[in-house]
Protein backbone atom coordinates (compact mmCIF):
# COMPACT_ATOMS: atom_id res chain seq x y z
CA UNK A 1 -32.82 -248.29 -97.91
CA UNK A 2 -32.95 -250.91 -100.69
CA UNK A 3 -31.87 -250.31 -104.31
CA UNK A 4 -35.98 -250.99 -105.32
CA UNK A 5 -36.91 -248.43 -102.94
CA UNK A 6 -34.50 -245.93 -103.89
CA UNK A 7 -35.85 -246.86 -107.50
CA UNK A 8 -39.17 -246.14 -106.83
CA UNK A 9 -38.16 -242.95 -104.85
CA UNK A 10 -36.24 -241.34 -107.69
CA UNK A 11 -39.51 -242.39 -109.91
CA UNK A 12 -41.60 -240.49 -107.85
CA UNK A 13 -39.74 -237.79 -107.57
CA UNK A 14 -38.91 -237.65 -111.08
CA UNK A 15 -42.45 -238.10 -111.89
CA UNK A 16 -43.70 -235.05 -109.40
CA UNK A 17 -40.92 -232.84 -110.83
CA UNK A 18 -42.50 -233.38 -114.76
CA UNK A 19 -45.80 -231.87 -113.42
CA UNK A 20 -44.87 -229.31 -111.70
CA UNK A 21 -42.90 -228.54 -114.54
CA UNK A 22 -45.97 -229.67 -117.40
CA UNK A 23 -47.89 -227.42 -114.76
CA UNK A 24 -45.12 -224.19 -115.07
CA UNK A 25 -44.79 -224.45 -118.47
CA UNK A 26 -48.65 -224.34 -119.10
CA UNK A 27 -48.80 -221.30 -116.56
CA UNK A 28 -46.16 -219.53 -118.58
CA UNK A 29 -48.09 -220.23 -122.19
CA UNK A 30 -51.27 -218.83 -120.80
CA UNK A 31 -49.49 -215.89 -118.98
CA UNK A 32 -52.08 -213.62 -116.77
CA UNK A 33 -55.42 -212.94 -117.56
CA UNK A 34 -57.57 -210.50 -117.48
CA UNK A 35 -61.65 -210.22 -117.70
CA UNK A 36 -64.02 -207.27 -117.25
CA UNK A 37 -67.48 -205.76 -117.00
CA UNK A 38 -68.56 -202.94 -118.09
CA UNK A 39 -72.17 -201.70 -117.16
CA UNK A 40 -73.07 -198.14 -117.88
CA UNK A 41 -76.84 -196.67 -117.31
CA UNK A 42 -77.57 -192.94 -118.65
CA UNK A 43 -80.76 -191.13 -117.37
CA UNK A 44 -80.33 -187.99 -119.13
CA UNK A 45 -79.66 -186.65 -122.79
CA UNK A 46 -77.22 -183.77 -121.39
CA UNK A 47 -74.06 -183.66 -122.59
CA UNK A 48 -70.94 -181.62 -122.35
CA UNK A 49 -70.65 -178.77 -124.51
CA UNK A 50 -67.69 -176.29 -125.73
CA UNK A 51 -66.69 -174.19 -123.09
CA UNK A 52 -67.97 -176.32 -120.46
CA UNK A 53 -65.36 -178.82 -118.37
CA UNK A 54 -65.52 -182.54 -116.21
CA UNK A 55 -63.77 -182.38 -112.96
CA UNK A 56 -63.43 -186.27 -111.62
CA UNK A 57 -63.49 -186.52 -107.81
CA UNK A 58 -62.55 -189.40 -105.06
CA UNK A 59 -66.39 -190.40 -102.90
CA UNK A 60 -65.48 -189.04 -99.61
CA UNK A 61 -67.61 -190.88 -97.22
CA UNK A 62 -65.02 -189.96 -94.75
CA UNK A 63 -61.43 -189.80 -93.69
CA UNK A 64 -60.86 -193.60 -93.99
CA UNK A 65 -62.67 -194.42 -96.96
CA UNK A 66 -61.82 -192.84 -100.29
CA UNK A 67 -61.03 -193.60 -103.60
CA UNK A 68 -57.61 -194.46 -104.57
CA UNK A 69 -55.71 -191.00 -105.98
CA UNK A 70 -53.50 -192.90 -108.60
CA UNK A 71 -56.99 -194.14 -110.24
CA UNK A 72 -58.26 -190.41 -110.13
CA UNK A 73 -55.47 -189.31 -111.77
CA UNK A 74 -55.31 -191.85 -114.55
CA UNK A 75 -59.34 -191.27 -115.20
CA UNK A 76 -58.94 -187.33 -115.77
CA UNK A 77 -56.00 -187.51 -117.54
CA UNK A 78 -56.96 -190.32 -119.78
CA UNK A 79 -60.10 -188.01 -120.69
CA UNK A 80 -58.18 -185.13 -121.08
CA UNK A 81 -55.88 -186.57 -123.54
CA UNK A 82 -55.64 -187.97 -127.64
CA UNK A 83 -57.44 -185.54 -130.11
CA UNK A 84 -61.16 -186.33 -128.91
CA UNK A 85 -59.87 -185.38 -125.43
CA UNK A 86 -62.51 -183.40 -123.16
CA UNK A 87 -61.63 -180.55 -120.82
CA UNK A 88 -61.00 -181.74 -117.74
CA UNK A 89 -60.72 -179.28 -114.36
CA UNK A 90 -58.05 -180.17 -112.19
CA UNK A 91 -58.94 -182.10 -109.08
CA UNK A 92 -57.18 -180.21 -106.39
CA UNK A 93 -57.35 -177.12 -107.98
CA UNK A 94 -61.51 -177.34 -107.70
CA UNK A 95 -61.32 -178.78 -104.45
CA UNK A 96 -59.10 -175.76 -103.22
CA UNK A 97 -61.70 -173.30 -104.52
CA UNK A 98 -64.80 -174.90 -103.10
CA UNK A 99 -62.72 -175.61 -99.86
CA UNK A 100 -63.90 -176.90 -97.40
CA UNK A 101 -66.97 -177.89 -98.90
CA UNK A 102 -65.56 -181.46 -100.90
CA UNK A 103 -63.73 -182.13 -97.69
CA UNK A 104 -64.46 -185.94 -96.62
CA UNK A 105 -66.90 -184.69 -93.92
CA UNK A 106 -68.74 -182.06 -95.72
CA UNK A 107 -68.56 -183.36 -99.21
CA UNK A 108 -72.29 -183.96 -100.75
CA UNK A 109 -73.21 -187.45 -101.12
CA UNK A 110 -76.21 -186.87 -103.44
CA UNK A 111 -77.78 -184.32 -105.66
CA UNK A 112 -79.73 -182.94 -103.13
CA UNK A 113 -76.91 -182.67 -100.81
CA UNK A 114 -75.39 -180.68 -103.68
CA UNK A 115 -78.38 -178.38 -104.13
CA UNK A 116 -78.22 -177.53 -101.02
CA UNK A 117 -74.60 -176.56 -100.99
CA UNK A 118 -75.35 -174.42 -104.10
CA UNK A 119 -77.70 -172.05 -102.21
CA UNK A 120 -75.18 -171.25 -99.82
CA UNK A 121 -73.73 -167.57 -100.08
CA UNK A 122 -71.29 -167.35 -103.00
CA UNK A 123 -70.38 -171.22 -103.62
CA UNK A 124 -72.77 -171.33 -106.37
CA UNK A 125 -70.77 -168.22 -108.15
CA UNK A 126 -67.14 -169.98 -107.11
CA UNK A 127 -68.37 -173.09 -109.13
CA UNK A 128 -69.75 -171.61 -111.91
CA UNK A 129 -65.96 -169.56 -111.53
CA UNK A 130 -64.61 -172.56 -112.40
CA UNK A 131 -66.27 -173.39 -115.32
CA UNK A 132 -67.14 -176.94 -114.74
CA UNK A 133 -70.88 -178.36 -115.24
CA UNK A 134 -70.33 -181.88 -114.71
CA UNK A 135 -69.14 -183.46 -111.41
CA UNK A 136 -67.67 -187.37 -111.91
CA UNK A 137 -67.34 -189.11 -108.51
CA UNK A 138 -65.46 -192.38 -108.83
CA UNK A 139 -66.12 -194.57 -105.75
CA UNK A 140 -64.37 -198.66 -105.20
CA UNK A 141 -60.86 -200.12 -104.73
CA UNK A 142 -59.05 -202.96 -106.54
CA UNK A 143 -58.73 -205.52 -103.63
CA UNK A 144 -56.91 -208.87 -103.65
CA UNK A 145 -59.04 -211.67 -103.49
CA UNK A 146 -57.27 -214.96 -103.93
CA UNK A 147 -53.98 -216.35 -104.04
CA UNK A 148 -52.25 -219.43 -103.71
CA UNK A 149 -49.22 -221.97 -104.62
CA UNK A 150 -46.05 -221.35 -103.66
CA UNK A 151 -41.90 -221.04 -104.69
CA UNK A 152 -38.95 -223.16 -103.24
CA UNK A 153 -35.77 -222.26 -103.73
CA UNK A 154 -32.23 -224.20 -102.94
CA UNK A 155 -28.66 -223.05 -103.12
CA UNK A 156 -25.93 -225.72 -103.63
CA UNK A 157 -21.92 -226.65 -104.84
CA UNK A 158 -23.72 -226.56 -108.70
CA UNK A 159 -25.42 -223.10 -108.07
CA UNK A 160 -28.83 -221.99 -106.98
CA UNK A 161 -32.01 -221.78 -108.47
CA UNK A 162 -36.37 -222.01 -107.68
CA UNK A 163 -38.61 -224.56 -108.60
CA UNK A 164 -42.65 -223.59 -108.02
CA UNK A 165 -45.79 -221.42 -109.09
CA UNK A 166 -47.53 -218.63 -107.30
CA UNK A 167 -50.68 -216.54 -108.25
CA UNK A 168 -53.05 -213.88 -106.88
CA UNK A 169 -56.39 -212.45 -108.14
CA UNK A 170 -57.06 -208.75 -107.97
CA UNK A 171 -60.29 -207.57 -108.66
CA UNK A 172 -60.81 -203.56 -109.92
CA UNK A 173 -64.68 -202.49 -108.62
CA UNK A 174 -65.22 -198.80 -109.30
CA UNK A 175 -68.29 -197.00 -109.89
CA UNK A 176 -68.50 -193.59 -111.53
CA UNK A 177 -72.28 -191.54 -110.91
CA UNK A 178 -72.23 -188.28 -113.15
CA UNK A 179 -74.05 -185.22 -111.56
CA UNK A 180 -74.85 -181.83 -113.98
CA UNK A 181 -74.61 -179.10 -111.64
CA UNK A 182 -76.21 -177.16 -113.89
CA UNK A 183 -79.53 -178.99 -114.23
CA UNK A 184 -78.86 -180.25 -110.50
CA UNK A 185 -79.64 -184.10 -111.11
CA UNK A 186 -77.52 -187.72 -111.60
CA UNK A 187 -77.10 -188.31 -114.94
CA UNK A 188 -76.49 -191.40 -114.51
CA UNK A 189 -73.66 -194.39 -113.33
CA UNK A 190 -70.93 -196.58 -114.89
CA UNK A 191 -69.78 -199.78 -113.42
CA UNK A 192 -66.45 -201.26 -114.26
CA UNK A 193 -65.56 -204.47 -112.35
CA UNK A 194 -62.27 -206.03 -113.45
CA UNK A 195 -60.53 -209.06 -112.12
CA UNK A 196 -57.13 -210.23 -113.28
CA UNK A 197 -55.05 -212.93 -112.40
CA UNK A 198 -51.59 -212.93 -112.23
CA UNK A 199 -49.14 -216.05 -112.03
CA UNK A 200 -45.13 -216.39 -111.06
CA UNK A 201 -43.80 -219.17 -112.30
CA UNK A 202 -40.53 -220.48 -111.51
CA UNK A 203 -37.73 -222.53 -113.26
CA UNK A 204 -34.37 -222.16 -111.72
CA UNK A 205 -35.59 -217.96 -111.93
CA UNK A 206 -39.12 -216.72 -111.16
CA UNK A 207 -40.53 -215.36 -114.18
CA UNK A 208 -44.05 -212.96 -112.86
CA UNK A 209 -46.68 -212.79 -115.59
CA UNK A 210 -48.70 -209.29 -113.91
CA UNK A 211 -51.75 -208.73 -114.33
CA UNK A 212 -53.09 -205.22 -114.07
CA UNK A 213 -57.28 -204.76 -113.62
CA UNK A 214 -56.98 -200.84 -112.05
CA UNK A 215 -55.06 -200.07 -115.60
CA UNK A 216 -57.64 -202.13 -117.22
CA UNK A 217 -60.75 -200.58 -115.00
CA UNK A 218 -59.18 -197.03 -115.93
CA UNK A 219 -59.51 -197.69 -119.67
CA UNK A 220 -62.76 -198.89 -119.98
CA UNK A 221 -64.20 -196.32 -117.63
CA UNK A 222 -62.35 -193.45 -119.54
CA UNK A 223 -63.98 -194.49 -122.76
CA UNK A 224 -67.50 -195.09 -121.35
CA UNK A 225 -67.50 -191.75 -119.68
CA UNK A 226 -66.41 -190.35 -123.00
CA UNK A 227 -69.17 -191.56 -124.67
CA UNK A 228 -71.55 -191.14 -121.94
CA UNK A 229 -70.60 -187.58 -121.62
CA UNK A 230 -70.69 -186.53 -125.31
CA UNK A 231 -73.61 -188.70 -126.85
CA UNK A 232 -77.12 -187.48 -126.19
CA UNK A 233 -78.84 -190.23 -125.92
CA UNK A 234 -78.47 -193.90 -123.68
CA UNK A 235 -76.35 -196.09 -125.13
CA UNK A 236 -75.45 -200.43 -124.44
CA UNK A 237 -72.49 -201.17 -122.44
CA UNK A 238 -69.61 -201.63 -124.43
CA UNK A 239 -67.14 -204.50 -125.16
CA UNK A 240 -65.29 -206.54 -122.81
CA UNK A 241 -61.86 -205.73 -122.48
CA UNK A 242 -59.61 -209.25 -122.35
C-alpha cells in the first residue's frame, strides 16, 4: 500500500475514532433517562379509615401470567412506610386465609366476581377477619423494548481495553384498579407507564449508566394510591417523575 493511502487510512480511522468518542462522551454527559406517565381516575369518594387496612395483590389471570412479586412487594411496603404510612395487610398472609379462593384459577377478576365469592359460606366472615376493606390489584410487567449499538474490545503487548456504546429501553406498564369490599364496587384505576433508557458506554472500561422504570413505576404508583386512598374526592394526575 502507498504512503498516501496509508495517509488517508490513518485519517479515517482517526477521524471515526473522534466520533465514536464525541458520541461516548455525549452518552456519558446525558447518562440514562427516565420519563413517565401517570394517569389516575377515582369513581368513588371512599376512603380508608382508622382501623381499616390495603392488602395489594398480583392479577392472576392464570398460572402464566401474573404480576411481578418484587413490584408487589415494593408497592405495599412503600405504602406501609414514612410517618403518613397506611396499614397495609400482608400479601401471603391474606392469600393463605382466603385460600384457595385468590389462587390464579379461582381468583375474581371483577367486582361481581368478588360479590359472588362473598356470599359463599364463611369467606365473607374470614375477610372481614382480616380486617382489610380495600383490595389493590396491580396488573403489567416492565418489558424491554429496544436496544442497540454495540462494545469491542482488544487485548494486546500495551494492555487491554473496549472501545463502543450500548443501550436498551425498558418500559414499566402497570395498572392498579382499587375494589372496597365493603361497598362491593371499583373505586377506581391508576396507570403508571414508565420507560427508561439506559446506555453503556465504553472507553478502555465500560462505564453502564442504569436506568430503572419498575423503581420509578413503584414510586409514583405508591404516592398516587396514597392519595387516591385517603382523599375523598377525584383528584388530577400528578407530576411527571424525570
Amino acid at each position: 500500500m502507498s504512503r498516501h493511502c496509508l495517509q488517508r487510512l490513518a485519517a479515517t480511522t482517526n477521524t471515526r475514532a473522534q466520533a465514536l468518542a464525541a458520541a461516548i462522551a455525549l452518552s456519558i454527559l446525558a447518562g440514562c433517562s427516565v420519563t413517565s406517565r401517570m394517569e389516575p381516575y377515582k369513581r368513588t369518594d371512599a376512603v380508608i379509615n382508622e382501623g381499616e387496612q390495603v392488602v395489594v395483590l398480583a392479577r392472576k389471570h392464570h398460572s402464566t401470567h401474573e404480576t411481578e412479586a418484587a413490584f408487589v412487594d415494593c408497592v405495599a411496603g412503600a405504602l406501609a412506610s414514612g410517618s403518613d404510612g397506611l396499614e397495609v395487610h400482608d400479601t401471603v398472609a391474606f392469600e393463605d386465609q382466603l385460600y384457595p379462593w385468590f389462587e390464579p384459577s379461582r381468583a375474581p377478576l371483577s367486582t361481581d366476581e368478588l360479590s359472588e365469592l362473598l356470599d359463599k359460606p364463611d369467606v365473607f366472615d374470614r375477610v372481614q377477619g382480616t380486617g382489610v376493606r380495600f383490595l389493590v390489584w396491580l396488573d403489567g410487567s416492565t418489558d424491554r423494548v429496544a436496544s442497540g449499538g454495540g462494545i469491542t474490545c482488544a487485548a494486546g503487548v500495551g494492555g487491554a481495553g473496549c472501545m463502543g456504546l450500548a443501550w436498551w429501553e425498558d418500559d414499566a406498564r402497570y395498572d392498579a384498579t382499587v375494589w372496597d369490599i365493603q361497598e362491593l364496587d371499583s373505586t377506581g384505576t391508576i396507570y403508571a407507564d414508565v420507560r427508561g433508557r439506559s446506555t453503556l458506554p465504553a472507553i478502555v472500561i465500560p462505564i453502564p449508566l442504569i436506568a430503572r422504570p419498575r423503581a420509578a413505576a413503584c414510586r409514583g404508583m405508591t404516592e398516587q394510591l396514597r392519595q387516591f386512598l385517603t382523599a375523598p374526592t377525584s383528584y388530577l394526575p400528578g407530576p411527571e417523575l424525570q
